[in-house]
N, C-alpha and C. Protein backbone atom coordinates (compact mmCIF):
# COMPACT_ATOMS: atom_id res chain seq x y z
N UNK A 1 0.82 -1.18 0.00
CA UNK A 1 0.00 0.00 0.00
C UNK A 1 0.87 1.24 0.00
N UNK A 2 0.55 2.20 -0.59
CA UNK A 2 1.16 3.36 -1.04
C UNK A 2 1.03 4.46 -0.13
N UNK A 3 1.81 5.01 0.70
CA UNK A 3 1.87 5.51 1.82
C UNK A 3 2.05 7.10 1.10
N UNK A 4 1.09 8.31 2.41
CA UNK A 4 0.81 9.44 1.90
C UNK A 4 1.82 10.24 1.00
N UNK A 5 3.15 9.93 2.36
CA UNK A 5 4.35 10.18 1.32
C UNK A 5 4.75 9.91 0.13
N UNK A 6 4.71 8.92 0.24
CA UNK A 6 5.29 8.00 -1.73
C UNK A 6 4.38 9.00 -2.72
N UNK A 7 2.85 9.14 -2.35
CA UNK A 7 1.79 9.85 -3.15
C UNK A 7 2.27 11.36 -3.65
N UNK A 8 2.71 11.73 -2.37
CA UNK A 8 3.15 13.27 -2.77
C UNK A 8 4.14 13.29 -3.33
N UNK A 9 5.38 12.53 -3.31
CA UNK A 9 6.42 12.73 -3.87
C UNK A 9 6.29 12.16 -5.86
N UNK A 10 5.51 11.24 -5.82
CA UNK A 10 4.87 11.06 -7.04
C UNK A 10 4.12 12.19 -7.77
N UNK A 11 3.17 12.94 -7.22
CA UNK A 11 2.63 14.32 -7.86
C UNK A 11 3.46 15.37 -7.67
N UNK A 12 4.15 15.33 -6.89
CA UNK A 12 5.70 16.52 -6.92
C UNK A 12 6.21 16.16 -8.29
N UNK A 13 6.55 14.82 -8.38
CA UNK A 13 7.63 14.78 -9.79
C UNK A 13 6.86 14.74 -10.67
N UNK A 14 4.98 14.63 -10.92
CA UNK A 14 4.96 14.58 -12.41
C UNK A 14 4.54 16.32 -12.64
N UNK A 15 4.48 16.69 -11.52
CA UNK A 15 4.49 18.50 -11.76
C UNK A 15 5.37 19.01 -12.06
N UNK A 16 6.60 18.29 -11.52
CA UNK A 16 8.27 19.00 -12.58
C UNK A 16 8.13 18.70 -13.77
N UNK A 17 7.27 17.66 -14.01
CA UNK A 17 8.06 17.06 -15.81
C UNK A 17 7.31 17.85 -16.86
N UNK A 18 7.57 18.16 -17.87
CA UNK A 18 6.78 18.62 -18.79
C UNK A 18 6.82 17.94 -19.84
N UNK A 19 7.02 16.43 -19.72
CA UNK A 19 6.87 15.80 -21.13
C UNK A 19 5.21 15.54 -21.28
N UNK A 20 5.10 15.43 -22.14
CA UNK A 20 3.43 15.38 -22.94
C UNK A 20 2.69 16.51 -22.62
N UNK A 21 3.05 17.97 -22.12
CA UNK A 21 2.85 19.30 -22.07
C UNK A 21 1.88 19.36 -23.13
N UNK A 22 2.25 19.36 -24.14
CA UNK A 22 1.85 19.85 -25.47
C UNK A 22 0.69 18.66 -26.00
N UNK A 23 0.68 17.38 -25.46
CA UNK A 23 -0.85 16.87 -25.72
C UNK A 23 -1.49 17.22 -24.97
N UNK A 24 -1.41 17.51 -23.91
CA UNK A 24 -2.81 17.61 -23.01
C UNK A 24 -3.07 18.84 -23.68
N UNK A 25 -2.33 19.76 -23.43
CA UNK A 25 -2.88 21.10 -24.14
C UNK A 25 -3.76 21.28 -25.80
N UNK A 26 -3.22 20.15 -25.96
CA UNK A 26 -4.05 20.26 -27.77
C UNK A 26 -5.39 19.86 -27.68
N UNK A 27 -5.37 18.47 -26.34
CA UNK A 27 -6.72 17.63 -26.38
C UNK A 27 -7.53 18.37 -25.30
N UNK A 28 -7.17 19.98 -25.06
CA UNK A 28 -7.92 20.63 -23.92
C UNK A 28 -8.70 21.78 -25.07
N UNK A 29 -7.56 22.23 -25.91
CA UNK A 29 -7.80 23.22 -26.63
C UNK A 29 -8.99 23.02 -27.73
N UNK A 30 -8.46 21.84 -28.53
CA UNK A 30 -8.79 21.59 -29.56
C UNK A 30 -10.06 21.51 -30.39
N UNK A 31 -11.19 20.33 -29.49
CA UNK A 31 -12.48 20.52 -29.27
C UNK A 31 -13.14 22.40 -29.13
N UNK A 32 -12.60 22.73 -28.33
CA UNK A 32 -13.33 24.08 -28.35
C UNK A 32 -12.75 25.39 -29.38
N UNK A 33 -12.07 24.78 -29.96
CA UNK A 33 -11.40 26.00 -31.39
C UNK A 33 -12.34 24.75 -32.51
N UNK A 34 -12.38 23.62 -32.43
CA UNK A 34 -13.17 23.22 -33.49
C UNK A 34 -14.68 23.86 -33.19
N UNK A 35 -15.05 23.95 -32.17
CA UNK A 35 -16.57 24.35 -32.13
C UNK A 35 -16.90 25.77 -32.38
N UNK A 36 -15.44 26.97 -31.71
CA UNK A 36 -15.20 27.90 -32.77
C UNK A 36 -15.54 28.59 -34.07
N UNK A 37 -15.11 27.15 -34.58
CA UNK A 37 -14.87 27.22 -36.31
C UNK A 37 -15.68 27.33 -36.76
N UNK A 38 -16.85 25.98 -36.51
CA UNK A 38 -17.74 25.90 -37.31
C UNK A 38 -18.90 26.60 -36.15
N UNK A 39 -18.78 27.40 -35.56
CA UNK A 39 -20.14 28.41 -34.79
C UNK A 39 -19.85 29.40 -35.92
N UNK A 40 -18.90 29.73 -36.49
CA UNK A 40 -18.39 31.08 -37.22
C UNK A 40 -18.77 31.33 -38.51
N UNK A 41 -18.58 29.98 -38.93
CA UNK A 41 -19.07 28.92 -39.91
C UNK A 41 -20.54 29.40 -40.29
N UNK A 42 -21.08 28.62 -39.47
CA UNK A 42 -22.87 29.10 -39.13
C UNK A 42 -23.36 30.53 -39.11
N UNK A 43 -22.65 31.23 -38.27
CA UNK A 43 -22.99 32.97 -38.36
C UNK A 43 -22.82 32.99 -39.43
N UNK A 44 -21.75 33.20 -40.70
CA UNK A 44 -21.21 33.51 -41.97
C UNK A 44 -22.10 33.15 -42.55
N UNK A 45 -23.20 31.69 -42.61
CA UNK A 45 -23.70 31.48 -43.67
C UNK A 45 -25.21 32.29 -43.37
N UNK A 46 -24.90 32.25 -42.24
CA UNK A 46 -26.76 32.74 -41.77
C UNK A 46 -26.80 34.57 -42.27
N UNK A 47 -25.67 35.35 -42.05
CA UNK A 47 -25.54 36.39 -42.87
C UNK A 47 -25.65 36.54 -44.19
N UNK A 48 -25.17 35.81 -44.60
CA UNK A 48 -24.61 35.37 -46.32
C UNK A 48 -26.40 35.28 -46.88
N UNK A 49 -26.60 34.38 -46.33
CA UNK A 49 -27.87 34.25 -46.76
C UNK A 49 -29.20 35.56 -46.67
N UNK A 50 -28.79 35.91 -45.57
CA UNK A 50 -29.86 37.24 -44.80
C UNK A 50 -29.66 38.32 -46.18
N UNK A 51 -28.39 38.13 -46.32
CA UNK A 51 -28.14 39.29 -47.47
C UNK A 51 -28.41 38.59 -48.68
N UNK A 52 -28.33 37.91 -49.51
CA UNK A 52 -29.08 37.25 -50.10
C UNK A 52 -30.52 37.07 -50.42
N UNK A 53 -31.03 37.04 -49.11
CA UNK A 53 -32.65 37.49 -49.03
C UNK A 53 -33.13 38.56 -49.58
N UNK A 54 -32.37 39.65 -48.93
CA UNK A 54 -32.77 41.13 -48.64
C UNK A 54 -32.40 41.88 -50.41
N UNK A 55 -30.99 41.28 -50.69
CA UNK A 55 -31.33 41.78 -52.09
C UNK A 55 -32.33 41.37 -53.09
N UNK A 56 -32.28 40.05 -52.62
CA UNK A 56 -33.54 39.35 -53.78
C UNK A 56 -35.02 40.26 -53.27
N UNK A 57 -35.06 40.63 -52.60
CA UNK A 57 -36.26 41.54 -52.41
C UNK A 57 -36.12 42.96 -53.07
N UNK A 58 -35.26 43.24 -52.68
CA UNK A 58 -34.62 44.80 -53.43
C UNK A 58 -34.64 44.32 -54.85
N UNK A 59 -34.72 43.47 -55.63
CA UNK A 59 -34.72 43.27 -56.88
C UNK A 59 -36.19 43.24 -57.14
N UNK A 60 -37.07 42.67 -56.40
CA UNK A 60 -38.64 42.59 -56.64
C UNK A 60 -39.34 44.00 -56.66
N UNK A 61 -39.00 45.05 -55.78
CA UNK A 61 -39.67 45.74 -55.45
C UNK A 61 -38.91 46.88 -56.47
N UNK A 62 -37.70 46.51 -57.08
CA UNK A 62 -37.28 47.09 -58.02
C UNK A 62 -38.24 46.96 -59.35
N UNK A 63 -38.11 46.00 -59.74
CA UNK A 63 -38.94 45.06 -61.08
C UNK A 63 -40.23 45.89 -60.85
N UNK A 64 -41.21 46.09 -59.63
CA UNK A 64 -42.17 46.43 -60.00
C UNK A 64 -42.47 48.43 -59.86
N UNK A 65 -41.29 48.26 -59.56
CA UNK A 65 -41.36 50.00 -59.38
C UNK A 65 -41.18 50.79 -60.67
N UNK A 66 -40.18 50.04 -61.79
CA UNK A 66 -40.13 49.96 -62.92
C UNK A 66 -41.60 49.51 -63.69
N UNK A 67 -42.50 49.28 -63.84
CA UNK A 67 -43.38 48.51 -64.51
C UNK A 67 -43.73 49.38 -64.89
N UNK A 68 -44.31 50.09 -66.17
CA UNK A 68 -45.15 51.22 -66.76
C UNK A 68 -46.51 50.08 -67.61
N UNK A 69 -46.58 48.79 -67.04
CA UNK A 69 -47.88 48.15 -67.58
C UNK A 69 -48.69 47.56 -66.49
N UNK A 70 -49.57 47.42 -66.97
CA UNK A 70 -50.76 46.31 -65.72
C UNK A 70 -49.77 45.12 -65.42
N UNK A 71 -49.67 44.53 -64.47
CA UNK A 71 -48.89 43.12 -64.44
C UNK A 71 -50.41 42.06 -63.92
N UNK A 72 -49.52 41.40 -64.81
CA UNK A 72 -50.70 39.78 -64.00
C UNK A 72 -50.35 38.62 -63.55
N UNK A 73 -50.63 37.80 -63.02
CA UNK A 73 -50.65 36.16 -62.73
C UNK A 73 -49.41 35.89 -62.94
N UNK A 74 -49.44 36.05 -64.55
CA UNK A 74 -48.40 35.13 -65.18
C UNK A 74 -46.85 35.91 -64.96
N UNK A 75 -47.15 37.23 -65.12
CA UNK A 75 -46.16 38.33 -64.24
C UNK A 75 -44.96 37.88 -62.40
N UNK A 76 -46.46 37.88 -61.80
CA UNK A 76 -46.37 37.56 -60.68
C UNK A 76 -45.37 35.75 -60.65
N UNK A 77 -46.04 34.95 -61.19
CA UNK A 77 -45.31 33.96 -61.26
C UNK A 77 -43.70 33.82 -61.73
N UNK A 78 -43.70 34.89 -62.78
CA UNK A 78 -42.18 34.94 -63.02
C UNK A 78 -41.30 35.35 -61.95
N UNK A 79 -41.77 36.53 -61.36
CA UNK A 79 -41.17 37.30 -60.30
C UNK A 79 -40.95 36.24 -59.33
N UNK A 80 -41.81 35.32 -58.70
CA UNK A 80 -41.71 34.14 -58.11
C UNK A 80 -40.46 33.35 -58.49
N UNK A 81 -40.66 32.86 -59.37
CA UNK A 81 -39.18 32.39 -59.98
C UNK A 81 -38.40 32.81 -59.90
N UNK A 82 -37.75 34.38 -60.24
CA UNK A 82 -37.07 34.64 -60.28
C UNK A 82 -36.53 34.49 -58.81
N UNK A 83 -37.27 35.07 -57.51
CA UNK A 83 -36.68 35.25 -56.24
C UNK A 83 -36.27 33.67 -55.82
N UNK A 84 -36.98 32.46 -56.16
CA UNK A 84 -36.37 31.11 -56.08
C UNK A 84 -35.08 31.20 -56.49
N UNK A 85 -34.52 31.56 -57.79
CA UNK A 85 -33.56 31.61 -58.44
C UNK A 85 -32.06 32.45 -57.47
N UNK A 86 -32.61 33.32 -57.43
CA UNK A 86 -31.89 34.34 -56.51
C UNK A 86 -31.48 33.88 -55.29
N UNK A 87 -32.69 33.25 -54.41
CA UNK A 87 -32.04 33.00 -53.12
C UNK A 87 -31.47 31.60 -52.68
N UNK A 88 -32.17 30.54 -54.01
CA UNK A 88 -31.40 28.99 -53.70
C UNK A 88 -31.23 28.37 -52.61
N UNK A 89 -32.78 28.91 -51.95
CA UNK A 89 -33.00 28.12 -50.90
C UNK A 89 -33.86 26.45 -51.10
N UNK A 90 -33.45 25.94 -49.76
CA UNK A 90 -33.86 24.65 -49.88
C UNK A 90 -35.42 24.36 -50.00
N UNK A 91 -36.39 25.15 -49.56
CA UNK A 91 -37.60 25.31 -49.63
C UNK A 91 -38.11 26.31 -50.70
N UNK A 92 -39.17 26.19 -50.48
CA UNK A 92 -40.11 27.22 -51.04
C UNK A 92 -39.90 28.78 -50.96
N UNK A 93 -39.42 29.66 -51.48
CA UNK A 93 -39.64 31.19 -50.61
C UNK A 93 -40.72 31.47 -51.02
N UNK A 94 -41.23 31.65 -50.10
CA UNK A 94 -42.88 32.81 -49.60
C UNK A 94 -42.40 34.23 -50.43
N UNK A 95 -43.67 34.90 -50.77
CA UNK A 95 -43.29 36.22 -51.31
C UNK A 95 -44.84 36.92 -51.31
N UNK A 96 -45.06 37.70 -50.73
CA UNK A 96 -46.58 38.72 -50.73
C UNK A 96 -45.98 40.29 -51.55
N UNK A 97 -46.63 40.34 -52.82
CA UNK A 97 -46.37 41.62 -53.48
C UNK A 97 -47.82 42.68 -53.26
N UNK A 98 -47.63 43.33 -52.44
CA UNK A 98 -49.18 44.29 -52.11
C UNK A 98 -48.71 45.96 -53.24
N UNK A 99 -50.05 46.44 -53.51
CA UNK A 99 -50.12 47.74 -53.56
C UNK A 99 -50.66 48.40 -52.89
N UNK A 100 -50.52 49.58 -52.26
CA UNK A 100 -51.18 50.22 -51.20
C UNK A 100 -51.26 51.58 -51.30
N UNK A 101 -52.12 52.57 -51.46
CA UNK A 101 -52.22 53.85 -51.90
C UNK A 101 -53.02 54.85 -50.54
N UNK A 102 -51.91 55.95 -50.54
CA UNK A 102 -52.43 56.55 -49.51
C UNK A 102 -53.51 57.72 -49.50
N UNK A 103 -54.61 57.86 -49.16
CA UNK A 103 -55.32 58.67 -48.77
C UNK A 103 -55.34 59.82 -48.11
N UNK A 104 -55.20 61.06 -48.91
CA UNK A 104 -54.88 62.18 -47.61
C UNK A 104 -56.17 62.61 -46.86
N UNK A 105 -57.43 62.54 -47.51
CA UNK A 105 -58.55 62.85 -46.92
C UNK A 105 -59.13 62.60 -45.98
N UNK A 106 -58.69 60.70 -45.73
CA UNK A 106 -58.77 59.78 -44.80
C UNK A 106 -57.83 59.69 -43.77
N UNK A 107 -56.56 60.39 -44.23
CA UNK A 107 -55.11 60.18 -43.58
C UNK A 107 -55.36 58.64 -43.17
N UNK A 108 -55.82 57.90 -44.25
CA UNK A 108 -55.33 56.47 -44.23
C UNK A 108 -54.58 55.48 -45.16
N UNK A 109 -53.91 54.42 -45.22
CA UNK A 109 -53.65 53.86 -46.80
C UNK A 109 -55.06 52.51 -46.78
N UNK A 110 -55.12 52.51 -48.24
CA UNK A 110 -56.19 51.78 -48.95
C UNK A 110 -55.41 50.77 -49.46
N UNK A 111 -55.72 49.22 -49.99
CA UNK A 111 -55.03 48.36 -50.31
C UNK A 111 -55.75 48.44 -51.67
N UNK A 112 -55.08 48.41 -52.85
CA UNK A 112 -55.72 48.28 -54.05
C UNK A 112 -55.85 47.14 -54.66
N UNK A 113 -54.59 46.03 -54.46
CA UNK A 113 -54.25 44.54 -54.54
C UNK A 113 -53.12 43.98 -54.14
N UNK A 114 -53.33 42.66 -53.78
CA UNK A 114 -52.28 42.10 -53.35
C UNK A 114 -52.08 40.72 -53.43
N UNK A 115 -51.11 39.75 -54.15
CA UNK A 115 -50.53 38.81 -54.56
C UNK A 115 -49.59 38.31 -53.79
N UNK A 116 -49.94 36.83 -53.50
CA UNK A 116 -49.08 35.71 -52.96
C UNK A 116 -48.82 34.71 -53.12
N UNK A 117 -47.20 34.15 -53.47
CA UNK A 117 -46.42 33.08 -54.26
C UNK A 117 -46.05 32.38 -52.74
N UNK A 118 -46.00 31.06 -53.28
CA UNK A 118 -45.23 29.93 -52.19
C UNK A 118 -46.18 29.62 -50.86
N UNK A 119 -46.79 30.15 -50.77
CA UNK A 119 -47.70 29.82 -49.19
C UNK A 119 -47.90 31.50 -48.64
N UNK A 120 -48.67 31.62 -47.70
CA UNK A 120 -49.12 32.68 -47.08
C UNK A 120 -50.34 33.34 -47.37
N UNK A 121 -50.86 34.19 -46.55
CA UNK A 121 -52.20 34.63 -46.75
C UNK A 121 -52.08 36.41 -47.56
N UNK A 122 -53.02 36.46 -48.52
CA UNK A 122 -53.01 37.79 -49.67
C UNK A 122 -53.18 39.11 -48.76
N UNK A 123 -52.86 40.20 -48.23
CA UNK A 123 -53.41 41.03 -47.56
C UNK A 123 -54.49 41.39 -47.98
N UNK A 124 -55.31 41.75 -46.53
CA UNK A 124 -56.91 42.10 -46.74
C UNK A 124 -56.85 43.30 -47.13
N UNK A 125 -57.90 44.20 -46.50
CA UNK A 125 -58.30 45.66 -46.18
C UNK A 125 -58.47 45.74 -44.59
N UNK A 126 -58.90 44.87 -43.74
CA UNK A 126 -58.60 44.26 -42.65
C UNK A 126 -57.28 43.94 -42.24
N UNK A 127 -56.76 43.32 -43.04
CA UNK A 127 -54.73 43.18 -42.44
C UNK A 127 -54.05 43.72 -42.53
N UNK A 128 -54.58 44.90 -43.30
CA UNK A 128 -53.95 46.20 -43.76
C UNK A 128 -52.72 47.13 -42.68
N UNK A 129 -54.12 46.87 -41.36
CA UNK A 129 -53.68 47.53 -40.26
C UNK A 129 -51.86 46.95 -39.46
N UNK A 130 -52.42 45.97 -39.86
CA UNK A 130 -50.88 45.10 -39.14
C UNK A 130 -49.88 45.94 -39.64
N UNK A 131 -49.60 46.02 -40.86
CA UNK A 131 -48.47 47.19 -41.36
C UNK A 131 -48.26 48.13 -41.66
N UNK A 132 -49.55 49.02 -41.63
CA UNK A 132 -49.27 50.17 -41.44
C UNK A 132 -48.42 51.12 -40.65
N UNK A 133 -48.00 50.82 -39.47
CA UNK A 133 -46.82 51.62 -38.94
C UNK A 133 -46.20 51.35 -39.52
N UNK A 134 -45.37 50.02 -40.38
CA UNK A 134 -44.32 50.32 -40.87
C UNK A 134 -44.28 50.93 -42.42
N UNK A 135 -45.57 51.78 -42.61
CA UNK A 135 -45.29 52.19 -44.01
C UNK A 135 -44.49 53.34 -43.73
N UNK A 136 -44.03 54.06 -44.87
CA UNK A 136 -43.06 55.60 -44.46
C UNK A 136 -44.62 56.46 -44.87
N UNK A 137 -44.17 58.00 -44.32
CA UNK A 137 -45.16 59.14 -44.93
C UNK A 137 -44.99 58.69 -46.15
N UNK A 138 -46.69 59.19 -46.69
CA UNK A 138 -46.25 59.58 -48.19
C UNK A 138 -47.44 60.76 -48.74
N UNK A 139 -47.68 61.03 -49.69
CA UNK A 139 -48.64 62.36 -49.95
C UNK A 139 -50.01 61.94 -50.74
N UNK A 140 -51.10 62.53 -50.49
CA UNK A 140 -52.35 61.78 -51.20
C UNK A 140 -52.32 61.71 -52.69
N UNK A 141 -52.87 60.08 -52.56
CA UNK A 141 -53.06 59.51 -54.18
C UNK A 141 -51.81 58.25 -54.39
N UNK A 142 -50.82 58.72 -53.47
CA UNK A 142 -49.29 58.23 -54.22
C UNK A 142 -49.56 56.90 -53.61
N UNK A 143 -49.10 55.51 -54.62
CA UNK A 143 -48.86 53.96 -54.45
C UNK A 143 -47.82 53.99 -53.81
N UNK A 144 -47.51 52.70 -53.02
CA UNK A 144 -46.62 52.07 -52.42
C UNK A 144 -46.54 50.59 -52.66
N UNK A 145 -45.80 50.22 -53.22
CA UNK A 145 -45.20 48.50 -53.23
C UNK A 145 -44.54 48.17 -52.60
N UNK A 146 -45.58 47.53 -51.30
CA UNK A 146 -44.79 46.42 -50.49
C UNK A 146 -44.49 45.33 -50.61
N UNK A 147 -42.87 44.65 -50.76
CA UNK A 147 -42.77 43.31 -50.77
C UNK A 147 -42.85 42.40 -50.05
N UNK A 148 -42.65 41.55 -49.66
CA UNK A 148 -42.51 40.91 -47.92
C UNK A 148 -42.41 39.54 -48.87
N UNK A 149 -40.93 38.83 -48.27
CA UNK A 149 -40.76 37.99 -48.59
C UNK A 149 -40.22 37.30 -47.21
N UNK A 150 -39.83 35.60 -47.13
CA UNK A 150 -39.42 34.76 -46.25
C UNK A 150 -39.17 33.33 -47.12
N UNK A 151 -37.72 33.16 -46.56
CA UNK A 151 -37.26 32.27 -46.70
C UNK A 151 -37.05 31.06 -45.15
N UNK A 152 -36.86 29.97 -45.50
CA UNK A 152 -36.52 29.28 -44.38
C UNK A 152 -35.09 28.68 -44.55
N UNK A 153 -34.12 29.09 -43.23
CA UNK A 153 -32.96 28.40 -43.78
C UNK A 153 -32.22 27.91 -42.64
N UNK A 154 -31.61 26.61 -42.92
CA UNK A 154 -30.97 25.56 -42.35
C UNK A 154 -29.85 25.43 -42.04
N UNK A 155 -29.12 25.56 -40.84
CA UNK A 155 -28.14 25.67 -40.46
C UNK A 155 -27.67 24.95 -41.07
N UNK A 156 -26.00 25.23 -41.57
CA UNK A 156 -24.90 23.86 -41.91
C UNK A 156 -24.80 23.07 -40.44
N UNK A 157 -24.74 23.63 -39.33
CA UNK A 157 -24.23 22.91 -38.39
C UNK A 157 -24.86 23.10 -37.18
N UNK A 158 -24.67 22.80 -35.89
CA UNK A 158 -25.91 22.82 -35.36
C UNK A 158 -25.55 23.90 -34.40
N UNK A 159 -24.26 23.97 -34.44
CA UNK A 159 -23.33 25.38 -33.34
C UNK A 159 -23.78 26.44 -33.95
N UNK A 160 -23.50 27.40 -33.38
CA UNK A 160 -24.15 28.99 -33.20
C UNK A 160 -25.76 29.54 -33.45
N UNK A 161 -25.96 29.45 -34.95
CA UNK A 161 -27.36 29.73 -35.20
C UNK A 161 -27.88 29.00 -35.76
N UNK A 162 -29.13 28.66 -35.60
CA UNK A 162 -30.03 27.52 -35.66
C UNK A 162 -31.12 27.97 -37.02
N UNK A 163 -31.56 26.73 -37.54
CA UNK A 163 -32.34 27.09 -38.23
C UNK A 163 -33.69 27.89 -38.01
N UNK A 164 -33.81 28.98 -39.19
CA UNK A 164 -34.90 29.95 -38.91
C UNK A 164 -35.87 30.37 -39.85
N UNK A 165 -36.30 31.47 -39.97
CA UNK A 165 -37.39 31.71 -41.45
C UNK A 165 -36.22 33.23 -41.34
N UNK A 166 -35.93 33.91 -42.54
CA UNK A 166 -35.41 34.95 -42.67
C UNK A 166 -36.38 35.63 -43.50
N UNK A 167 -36.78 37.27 -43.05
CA UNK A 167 -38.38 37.92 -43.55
C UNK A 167 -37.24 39.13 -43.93
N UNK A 168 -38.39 39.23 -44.87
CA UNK A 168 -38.02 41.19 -45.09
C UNK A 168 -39.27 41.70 -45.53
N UNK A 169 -38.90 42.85 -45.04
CA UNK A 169 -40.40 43.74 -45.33
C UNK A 169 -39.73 44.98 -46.22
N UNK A 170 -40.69 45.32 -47.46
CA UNK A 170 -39.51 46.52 -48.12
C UNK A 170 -40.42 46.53 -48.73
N UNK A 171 -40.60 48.24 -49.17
CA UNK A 171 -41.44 48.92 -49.28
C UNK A 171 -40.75 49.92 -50.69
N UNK A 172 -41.37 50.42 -51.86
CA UNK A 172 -41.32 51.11 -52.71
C UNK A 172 -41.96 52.17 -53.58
N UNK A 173 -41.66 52.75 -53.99
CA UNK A 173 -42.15 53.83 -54.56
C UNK A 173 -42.65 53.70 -56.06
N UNK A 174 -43.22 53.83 -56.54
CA UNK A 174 -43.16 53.98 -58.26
C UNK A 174 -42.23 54.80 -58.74
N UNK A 175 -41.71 54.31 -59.87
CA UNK A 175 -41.13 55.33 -60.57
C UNK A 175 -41.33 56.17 -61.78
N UNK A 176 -42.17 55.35 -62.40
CA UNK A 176 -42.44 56.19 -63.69
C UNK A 176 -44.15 56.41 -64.07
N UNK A 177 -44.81 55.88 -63.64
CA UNK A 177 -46.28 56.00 -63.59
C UNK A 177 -46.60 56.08 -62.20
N UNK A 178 -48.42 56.76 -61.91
CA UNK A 178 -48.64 57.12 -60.91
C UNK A 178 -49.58 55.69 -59.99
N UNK A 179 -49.75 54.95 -60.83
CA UNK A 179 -50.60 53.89 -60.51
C UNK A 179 -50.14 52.63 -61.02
N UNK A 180 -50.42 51.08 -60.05
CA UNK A 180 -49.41 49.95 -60.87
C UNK A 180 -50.83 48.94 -60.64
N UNK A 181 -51.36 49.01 -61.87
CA UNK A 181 -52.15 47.96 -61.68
C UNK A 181 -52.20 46.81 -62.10
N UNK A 182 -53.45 45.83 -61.81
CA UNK A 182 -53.20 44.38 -61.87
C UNK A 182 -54.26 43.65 -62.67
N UNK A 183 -53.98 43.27 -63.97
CA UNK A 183 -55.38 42.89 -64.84
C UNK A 183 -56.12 41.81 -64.38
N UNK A 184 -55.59 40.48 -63.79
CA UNK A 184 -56.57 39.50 -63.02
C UNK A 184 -57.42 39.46 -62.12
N UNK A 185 -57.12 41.12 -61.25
CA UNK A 185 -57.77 40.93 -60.27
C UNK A 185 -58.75 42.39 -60.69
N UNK A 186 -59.61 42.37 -59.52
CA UNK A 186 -60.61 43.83 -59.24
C UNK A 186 -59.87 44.35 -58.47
N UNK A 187 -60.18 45.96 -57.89
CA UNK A 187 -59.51 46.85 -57.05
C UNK A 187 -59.77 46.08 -55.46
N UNK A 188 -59.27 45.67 -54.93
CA UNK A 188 -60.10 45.50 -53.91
C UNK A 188 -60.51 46.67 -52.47
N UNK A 189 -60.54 47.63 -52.95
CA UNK A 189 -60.87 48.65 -52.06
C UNK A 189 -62.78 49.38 -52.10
């Protein structure tokens, strides 16, 4: 049996030695610079993508700010495509294209129409209200094209950020005509 002494003088000498210094230190370090990596990994792509989103929206609300014609269905469906194309996500992207025209008489906005690709519900005249704070001022008569798109996206890894839905809400102006209308549908106001 190994007497208290023998014990201490045994952990005295393996505290002088420094041979295998440098494994323990790698197999202490190592694990947590790999989890590091790929947490960093994960942020990078979850940005990458966010921006990705956000322009593919800035391209929609571009496309229709440009339009000097009625758009329809078959319109709408391209634009659909196209933002699939753009963001190369693994799912479906959702996309709600509204028009919304403000009222100075009412000091309210009116929904004139509104279109939705991939899943989600069309804005009412009733759901109207949900976003209205986030419209900007604008002056009576003048349209607004709101886009609102969402993607869902999947972490590479399961460290840092987790899978989520990435939304944008973005809002536009016309540019060259005063009104953007829509031949399939009625006004709905």
């Amino acid at each position: 049996m190994m007497t208290a002494f023998k014990l201490k003088a045994l952990l005295a000498r393996f505290r002088r030695r420094e041979h295998g210094g440098l494994s323990i230190e790698s197999v202490l370090t190592l694990p947590t610079l790999a989890w590091a990596l790929l947490a960093m990994f994960s942020y990078f792509d979850g940005l990458r993508q966010y921006n990705v989103n956000i322009k593919a929206a800035h391209t929609m609300g571009d496309l229709l700010s440009r339009e000097t014609e009625l758009v329809d269905d078959d319109y709408i469906d391209g634009m659909h495509d196209v933002l699939k194309f753009l963001v190369r996500a693994d799912g479906d992207p959702r996309m709600r294209i509204s028009v919304v025209a403000y009222d100075s008489g009412d000091d309210a906005f009116e929904l004139k129409w509104s279109e939705v690709r991939g899943g989600g519900k069309a804005l009412t005249p009733d759901s109207l209200n949900e976003i209205t704070d986030r419209l900007p001022q604008a002056f009576g008569g003048s349209q607004l094209i709101v886009v609102e798109t969402a993607v869902d996206h999947k972490a590479p890894f399961i460290f840092g950020v987790g899978d989520q839905t990435l939304t944008n809400f973005l809002v536009t102006r016309l540019r060259f005509v005063p009104e953007l209308g829509h031949k399939d549908m009625t006004e709905t106001s």
